[in-house]
C-alpha atoms as a PDB file:
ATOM      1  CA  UNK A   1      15.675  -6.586  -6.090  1.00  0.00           C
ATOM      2  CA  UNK A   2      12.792  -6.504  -3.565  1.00  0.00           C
ATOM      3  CA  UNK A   3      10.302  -9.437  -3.962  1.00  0.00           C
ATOM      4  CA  UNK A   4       8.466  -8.850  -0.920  1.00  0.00           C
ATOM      5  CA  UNK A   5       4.576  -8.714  -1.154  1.00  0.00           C
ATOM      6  CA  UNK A   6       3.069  -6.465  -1.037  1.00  0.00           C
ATOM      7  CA  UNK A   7       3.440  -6.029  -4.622  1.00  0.00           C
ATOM      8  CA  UNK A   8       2.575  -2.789  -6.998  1.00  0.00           C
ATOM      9  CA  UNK A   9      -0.581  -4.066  -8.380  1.00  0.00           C
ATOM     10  CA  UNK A  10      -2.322  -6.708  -5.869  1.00  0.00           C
ATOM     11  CA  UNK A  11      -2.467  -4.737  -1.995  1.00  0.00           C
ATOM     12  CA  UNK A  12      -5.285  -4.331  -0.238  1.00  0.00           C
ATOM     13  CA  UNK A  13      -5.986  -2.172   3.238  1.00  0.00           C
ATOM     14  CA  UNK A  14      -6.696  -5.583   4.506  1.00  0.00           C
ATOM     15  CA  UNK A  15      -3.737  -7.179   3.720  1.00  0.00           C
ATOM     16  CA  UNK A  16      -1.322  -7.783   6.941  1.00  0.00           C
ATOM     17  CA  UNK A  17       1.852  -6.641   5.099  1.00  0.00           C
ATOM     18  CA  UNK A  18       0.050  -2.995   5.164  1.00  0.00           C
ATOM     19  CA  UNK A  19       0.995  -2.802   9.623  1.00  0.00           C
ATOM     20  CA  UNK A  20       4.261  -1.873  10.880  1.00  0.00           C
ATOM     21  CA  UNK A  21       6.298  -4.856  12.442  1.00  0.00           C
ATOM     22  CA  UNK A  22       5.022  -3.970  16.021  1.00  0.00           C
ATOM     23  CA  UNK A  23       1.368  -3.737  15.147  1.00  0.00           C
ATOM     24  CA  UNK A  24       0.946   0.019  15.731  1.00  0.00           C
ATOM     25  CA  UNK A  25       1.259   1.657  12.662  1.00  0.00           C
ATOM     26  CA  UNK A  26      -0.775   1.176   9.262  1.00  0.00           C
ATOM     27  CA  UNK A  27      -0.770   2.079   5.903  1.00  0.00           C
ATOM     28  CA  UNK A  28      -3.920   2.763   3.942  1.00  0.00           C
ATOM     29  CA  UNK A  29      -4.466   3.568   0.565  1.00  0.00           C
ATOM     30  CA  UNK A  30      -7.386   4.998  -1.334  1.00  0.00           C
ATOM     31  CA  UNK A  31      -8.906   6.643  -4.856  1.00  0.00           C
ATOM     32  CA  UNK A  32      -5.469   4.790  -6.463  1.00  0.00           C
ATOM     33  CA  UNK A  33      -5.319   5.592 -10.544  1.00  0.00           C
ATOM     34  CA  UNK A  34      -2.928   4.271 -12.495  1.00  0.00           C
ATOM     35  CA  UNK A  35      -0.927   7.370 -14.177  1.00  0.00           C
ATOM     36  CA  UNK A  36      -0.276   6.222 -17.369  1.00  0.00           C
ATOM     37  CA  UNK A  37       0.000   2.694 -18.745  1.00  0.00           C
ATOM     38  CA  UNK A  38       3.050   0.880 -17.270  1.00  0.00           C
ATOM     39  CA  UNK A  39       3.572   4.015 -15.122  1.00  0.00           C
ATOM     40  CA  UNK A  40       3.594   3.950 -10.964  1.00  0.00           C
ATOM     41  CA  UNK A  41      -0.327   4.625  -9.337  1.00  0.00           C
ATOM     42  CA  UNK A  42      -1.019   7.408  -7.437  1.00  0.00           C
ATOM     43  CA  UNK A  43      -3.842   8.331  -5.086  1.00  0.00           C
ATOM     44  CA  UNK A  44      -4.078   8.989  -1.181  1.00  0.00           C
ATOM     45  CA  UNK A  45      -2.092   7.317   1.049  1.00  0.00           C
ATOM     46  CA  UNK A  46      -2.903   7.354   4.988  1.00  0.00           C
ATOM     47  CA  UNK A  47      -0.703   6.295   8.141  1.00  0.00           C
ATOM     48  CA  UNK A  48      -2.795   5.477  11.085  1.00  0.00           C
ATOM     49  CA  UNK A  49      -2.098   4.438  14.509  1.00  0.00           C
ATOM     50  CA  UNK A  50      -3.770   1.885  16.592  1.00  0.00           C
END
């Protein structure tokens, strides 16, 4: 099992987990629902390059 943060309920865009290893890529997420109760969240999801 994977322990690694970050974790499926406490991210944010901010968070430094969110960039690649090498600084140049990033994940951002956005409008995230929760599907149904004790189910995965869904929503946008954006890679971005910098």
């Amino acid at each position: 099992m994977n322990n690694n943060y970050p974790n499926q309920w406490e991210f944010s865009n901010t968070d430094k987990e969110m960039f690649s290893p090498n600084q140049e890529y990033k994940i951002e997420f956005y409008n995230l629902n929760e599907i149904a109760m004790g189910a995965p969240i869904g929503g946008e999801c954006h890679l971005l390059i910098h």
